[in-house]
Protein backbone atom coordinates (compact mmCIF):
# COMPACT_ATOMS: atom_id res chain seq x y z
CA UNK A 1 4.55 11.24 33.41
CA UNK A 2 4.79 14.42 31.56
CA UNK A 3 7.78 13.25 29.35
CA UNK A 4 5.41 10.52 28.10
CA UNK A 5 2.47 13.05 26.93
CA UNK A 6 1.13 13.90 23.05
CA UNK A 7 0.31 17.06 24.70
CA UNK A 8 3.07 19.77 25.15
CA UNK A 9 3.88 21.15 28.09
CA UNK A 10 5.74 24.01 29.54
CA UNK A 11 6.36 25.40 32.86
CA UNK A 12 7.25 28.59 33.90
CA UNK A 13 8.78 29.78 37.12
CA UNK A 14 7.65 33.16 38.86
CA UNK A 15 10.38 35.24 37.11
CA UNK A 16 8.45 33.66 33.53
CA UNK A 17 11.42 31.89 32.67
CA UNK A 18 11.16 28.24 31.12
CA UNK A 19 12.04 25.27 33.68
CA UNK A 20 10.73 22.98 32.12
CA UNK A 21 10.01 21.35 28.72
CA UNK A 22 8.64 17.87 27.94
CA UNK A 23 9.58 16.12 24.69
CA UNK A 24 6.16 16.79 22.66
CA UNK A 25 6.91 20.50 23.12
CA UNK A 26 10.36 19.59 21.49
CA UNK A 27 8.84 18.66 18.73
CA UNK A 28 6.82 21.67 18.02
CA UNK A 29 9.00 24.14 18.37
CA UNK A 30 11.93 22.43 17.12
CA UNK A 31 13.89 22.82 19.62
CA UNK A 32 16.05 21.34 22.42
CA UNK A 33 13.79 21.37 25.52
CA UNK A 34 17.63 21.47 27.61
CA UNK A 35 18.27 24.49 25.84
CA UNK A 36 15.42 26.55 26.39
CA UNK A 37 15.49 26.16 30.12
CA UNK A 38 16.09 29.52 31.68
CA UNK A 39 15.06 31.28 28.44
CA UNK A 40 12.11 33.38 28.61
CA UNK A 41 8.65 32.38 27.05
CA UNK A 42 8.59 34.93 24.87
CA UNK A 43 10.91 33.23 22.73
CA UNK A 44 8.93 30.57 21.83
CA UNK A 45 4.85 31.97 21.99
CA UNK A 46 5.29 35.88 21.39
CA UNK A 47 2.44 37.60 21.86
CA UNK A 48 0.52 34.92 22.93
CA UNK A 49 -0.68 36.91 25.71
CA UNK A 50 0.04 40.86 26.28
CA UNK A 51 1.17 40.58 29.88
CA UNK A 52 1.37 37.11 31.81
CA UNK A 53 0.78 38.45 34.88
CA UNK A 54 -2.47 38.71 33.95
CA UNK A 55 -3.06 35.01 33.92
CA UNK A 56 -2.23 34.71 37.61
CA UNK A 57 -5.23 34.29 38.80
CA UNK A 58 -7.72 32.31 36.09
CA UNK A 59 -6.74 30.10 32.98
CA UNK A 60 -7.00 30.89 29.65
CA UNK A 61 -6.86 29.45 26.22
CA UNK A 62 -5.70 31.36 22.91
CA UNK A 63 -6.79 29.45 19.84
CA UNK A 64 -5.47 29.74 16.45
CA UNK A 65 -2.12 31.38 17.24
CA UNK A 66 0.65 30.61 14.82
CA UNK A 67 3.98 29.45 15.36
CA UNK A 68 7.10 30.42 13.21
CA UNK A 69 9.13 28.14 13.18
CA UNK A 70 12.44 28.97 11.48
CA UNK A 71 12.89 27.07 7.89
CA UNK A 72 9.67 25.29 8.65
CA UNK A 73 6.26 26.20 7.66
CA UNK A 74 4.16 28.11 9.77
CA UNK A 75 1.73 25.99 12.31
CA UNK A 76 -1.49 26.23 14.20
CA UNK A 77 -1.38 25.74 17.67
CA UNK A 78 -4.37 26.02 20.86
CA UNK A 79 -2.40 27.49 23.95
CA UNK A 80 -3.72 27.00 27.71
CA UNK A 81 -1.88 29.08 30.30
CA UNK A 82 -3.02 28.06 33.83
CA UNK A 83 -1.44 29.89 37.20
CA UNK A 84 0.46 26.63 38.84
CA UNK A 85 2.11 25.84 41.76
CA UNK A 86 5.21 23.38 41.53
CA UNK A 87 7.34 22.85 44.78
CA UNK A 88 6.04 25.85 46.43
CA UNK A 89 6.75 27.71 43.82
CA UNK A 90 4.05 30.32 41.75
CA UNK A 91 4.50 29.88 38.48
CA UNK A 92 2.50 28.82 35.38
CA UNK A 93 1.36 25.84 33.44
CA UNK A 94 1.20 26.03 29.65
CA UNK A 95 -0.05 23.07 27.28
CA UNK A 96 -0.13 23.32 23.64
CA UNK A 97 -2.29 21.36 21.20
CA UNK A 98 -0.92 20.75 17.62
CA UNK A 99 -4.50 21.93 15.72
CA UNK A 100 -2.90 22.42 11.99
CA UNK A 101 -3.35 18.83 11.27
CA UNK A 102 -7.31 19.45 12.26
CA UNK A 103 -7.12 23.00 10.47
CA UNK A 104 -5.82 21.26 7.28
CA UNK A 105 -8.69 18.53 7.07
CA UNK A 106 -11.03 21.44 7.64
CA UNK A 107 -9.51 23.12 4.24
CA UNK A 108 -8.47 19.66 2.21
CA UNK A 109 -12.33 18.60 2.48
CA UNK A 110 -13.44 21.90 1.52
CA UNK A 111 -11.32 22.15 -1.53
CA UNK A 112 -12.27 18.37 -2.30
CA UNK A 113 -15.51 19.35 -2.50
CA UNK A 114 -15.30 22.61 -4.16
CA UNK A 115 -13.15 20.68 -7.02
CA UNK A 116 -15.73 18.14 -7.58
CA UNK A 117 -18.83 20.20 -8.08
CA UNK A 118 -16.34 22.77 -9.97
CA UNK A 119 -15.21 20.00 -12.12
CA UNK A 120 -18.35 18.21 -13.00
CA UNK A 121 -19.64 21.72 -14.24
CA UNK A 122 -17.01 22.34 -16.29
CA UNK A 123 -16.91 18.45 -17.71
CA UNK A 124 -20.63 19.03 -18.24
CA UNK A 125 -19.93 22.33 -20.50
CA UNK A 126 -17.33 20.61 -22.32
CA UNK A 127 -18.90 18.20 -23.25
CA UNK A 128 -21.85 20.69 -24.68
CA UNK A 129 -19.54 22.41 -26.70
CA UNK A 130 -17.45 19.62 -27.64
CA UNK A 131 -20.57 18.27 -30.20
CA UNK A 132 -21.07 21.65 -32.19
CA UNK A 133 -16.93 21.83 -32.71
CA UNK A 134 -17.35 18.61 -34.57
CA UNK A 135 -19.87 19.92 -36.55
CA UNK A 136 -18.37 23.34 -37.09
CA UNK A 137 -15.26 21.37 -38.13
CA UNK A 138 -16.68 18.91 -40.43
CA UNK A 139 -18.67 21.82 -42.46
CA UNK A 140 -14.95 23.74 -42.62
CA UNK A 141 -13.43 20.65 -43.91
CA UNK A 142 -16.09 20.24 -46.41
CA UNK A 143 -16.23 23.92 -47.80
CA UNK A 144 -11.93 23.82 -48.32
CA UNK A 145 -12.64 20.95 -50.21
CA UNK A 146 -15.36 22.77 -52.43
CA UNK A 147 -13.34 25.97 -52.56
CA UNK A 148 -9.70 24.85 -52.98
CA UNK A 149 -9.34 27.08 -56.32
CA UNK A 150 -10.05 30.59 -53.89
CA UNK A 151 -7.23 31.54 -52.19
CA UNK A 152 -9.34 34.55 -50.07
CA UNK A 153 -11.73 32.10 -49.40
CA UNK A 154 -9.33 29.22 -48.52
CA UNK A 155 -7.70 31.42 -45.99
CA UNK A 156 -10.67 32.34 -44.42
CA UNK A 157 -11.50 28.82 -44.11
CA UNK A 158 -8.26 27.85 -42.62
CA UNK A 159 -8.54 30.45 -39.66
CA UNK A 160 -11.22 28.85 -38.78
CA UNK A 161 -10.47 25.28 -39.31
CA UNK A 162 -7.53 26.26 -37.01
CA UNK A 163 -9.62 28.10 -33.92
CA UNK A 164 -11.73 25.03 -33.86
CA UNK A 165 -9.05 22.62 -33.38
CA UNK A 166 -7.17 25.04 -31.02
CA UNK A 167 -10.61 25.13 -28.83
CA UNK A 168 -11.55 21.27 -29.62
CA UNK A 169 -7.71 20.79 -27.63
CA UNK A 170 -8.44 23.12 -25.51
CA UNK A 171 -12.10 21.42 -24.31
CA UNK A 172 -9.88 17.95 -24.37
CA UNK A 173 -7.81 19.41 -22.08
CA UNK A 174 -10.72 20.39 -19.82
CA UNK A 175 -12.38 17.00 -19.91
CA UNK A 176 -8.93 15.40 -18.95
CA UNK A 177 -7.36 11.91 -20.03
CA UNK A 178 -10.40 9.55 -20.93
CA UNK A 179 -9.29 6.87 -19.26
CA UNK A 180 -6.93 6.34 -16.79
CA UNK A 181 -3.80 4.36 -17.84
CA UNK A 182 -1.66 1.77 -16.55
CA UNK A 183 -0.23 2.13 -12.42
CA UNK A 184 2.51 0.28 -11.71
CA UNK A 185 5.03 0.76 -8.86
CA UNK A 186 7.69 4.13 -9.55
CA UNK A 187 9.77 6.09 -7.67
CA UNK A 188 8.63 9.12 -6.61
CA UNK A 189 12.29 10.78 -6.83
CA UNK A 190 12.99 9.38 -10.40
CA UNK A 191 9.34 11.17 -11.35
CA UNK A 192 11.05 14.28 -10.20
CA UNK A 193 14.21 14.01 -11.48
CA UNK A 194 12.87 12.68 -15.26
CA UNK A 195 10.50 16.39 -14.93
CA UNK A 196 13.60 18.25 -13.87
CA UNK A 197 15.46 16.79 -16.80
CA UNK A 198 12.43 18.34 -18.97
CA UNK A 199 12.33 21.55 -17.73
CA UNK A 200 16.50 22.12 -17.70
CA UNK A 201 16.61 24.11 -20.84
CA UNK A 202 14.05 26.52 -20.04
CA UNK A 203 15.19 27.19 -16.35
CA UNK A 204 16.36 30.60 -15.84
CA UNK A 205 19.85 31.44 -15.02
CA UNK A 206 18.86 33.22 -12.00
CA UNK A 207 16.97 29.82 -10.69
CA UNK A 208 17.98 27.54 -8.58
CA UNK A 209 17.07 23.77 -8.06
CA UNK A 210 17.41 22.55 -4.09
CA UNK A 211 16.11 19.08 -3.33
CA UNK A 212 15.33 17.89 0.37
CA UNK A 213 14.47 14.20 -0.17
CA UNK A 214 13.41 11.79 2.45
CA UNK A 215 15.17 8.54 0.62
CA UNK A 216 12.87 5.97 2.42
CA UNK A 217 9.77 6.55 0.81
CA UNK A 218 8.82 3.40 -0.84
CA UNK A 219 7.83 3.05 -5.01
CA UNK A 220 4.48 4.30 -5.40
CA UNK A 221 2.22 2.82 -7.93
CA UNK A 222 1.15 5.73 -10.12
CA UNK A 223 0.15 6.48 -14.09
CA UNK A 224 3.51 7.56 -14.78
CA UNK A 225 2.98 9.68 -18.02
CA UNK A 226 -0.36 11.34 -15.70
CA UNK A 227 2.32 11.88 -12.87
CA UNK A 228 4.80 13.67 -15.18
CA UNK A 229 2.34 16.15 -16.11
CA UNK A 230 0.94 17.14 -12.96
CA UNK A 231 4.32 17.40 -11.66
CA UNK A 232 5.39 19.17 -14.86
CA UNK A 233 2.55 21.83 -14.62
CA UNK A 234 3.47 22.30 -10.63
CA UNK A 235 7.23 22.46 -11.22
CA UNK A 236 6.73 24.78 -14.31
CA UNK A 237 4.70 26.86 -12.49
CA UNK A 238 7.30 27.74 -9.95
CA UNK A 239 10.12 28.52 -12.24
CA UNK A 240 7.75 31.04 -14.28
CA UNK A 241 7.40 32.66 -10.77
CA UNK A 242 10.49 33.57 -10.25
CA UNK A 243 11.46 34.78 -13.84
CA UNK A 244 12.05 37.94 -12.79
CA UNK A 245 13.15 38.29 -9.11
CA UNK A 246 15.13 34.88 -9.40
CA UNK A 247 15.49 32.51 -6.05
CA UNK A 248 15.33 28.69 -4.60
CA UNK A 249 12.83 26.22 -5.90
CA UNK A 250 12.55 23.78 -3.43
CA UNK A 251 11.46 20.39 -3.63
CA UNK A 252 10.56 18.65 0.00
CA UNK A 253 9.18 14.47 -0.08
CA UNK A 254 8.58 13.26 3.42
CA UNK A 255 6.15 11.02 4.66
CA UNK A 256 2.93 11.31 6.84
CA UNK A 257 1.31 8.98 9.19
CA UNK A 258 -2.50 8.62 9.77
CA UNK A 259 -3.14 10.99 7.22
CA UNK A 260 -6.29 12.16 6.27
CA UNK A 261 -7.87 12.81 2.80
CA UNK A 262 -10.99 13.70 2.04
CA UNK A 263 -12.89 11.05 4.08
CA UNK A 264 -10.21 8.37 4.27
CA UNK A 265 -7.20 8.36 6.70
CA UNK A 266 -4.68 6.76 5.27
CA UNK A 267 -1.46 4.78 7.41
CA UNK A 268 1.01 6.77 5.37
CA UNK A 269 1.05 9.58 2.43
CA UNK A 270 3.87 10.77 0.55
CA UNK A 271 4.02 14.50 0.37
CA UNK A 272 5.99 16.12 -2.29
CA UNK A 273 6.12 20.03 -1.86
CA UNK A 274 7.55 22.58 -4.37
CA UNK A 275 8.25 25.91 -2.87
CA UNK A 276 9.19 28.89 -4.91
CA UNK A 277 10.17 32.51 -3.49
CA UNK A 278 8.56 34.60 -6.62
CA UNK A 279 5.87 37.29 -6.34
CA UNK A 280 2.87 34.83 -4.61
CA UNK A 281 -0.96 34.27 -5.97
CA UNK A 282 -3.26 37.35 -6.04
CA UNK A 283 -5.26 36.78 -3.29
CA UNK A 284 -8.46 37.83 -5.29
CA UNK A 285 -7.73 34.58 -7.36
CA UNK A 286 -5.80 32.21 -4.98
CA UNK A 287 -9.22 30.24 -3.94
CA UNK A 288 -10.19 29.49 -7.69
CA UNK A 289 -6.77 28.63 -8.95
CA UNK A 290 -8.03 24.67 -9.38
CA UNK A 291 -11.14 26.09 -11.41
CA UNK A 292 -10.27 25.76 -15.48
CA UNK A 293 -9.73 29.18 -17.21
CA UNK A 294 -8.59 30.94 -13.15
CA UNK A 295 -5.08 32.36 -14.17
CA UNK A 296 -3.16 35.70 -12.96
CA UNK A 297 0.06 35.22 -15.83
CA UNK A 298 -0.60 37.17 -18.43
CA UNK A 299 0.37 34.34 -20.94
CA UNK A 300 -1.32 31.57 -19.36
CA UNK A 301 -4.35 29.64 -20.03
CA UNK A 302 -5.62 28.30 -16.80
CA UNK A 303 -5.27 24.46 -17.44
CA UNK A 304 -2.40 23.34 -15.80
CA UNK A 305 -3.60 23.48 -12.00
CA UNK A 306 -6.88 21.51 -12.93
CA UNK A 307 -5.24 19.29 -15.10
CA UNK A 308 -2.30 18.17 -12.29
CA UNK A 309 -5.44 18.16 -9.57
CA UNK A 310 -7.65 15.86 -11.34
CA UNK A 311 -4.68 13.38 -12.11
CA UNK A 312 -3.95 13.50 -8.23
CA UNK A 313 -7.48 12.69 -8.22
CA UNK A 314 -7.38 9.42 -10.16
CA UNK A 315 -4.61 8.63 -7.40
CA UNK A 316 -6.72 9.24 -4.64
CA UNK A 317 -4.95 12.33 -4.11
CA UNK A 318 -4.59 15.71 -3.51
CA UNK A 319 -3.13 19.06 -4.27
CA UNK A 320 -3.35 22.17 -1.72
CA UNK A 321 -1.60 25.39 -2.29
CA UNK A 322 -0.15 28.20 0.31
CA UNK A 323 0.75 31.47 -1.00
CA UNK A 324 2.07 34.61 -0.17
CA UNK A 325 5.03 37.20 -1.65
CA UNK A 326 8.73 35.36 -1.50
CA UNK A 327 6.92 31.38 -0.27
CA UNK A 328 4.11 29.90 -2.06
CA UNK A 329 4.44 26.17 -1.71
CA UNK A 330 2.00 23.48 -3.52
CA UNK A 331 1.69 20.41 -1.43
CA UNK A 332 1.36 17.02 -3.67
CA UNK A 333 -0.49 14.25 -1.29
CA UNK A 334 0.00 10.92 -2.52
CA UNK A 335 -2.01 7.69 -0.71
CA UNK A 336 1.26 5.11 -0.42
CA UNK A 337 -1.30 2.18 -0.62
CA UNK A 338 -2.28 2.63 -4.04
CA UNK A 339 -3.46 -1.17 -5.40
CA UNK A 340 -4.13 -1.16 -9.13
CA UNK A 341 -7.71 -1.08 -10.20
């Protein structure tokens, strides 16, 4: 009965030694549950609790403890430790609850919702200073024209004719494609791999490329042009990270089931993840990185993030970051039952 549980479970003997592991704690830690037996618990939950002993007599529950797994990302798990008596023997009970899938629709909705209202502001502004550029333009274009015998004058107009344009592109960029183009089905690896291909020449020496691809994810149907430039801005991202300490960027797919986004499960999402070991996001900026003109490169302008979340947007997707020194991973969330509109 235990083997067949969702729930992990673990039981430990009076000496706190593991006798016993079902198959859904297997999965969580990664491990063999045959090879843990006899191992202490302290192996797999440190400093879950200060002192076990102290559980002997009354159950408790530690929420929001974090397991490490090794070459996996971190996880959120709720641990109940009940004192348990199995053959005549003292001993204790433990069942663990997966809560990062709950913890992460928690965070996705609240970024969903912070990106709209973020983005409807900042389509609203563009668009009110997209009309005076025009006009600015227009009367620069005009006065060259009157004026094309003064070279002082001409030059003067020219800087300006040129700021105007640079912020008219700039405010295009902002507003985003204005309409969405054509889906049809693609491959999410060849995406990658045509971006890769892009971004060869400018890779530094010092930066590596490592691909973990799960080859049975089906096409997706996807503005392919869109797709290339979110992916580009993600993947460019991550090389520029590592300029100067150098390292692995790592590209995951897999695939989840019953996956939430925003308000909508979905049966299964493709997740592409690109992982870089440079410095990490300041943490006084990492929550407005999606917001336009939110940058901490010195060179940058603040575009690219928005730009690849709204296209994930017109995909009825979604793009959630993790950062800290040496592993900051962005997490592409892709609906795989995308029907053109």
């Amino acid at each position: 009965m235990l083997e067949g549980l969702t729930t992990a479970v673990i039981w430990l003997d009076h000496n706190e030694t593991i006798q016993f592991m079902n198959v859904a704690a297997g999965e969580i830690f990664q491990v063999s549950p045959n090879r843990m037996e006899g191992k202490h618990w302290s192996l797999l939950l440190p400093g879950v609790v200060d002192d076990m002993a102290h559980t002997a007599e009354k159950r408790i529950t530690v929420h929001e403890y974090v397991v490490n797994i090794q070459g996996l990302e971190k996880l959120r798990v709720s641990c109940t430790i009940s004192p348990y008596e199995l053959q005549d023997e003292h001993g204790w009970l433990l069942e663990i609850y997966n809560t990062e899938r709950h913890h992460r629709i928690v965070e996705e909705d609240e970024r969903w919702h912070q990106y709209e209202a973020g983005n409807l502001l900042v389509k609203t502004l563009a668009h009110e200073v997209k009309n005076p550029l025009a006009g600015i333009l227009g009367a620069t274009q005009l006065l060259q024209k009157r004026c094309s015998g003064d070279e002082k004058d001409q030059a003067f107009l020219d800087i300006i004719s040129n700021e105007v344009l640079r912020l008219k592109n700039l405010v295009n960029r902002m507003l985003g494609p204005e309409k969405s183009g054509l889906k049809e089905p693609h491959n999410v690896h060849e995406l990658i791999r045509y971006v890769l291909k892009i971004v060869e020449n400018e890779k530094p020496e010092n930066v590596y490329i490592k691909l973990d691809y799960d080859p049975s994810i089906p096409d997706i149907t996807m503005d392919f042009e869109a797709m290339v430039q979110a992916m580009l801005n993600l993947i460019q991202n991550g090389i520029q990270a590592m300029e100067t300490t150098g390292g692995f960027l790592t590209i995951r797919t897999r695939v989840e089931h019953k996956f939430t986004l925003g308000a909508k499960t979905y049966p299964l999402v493709a997740t592409i993840s690109i992982k870089d070991e440079g410095i990490g996001i300041p943490i006084e900026v990492f929550d407005s990185i999606f917001y336009p003109m939110v940058t901490s490169k010195k060179s940058g302008t603040g575009i690219g993030l928005p730009v690849a979340q709204n296209v994930l947007r017109q995909h009825d997707g979604l793009i959630v970051a993790e950062s800290e020194p040496g592993n900051t991973v962005f997490t592409v969330y892709l609906p795989l039952d995308q029907k053109e509109k």
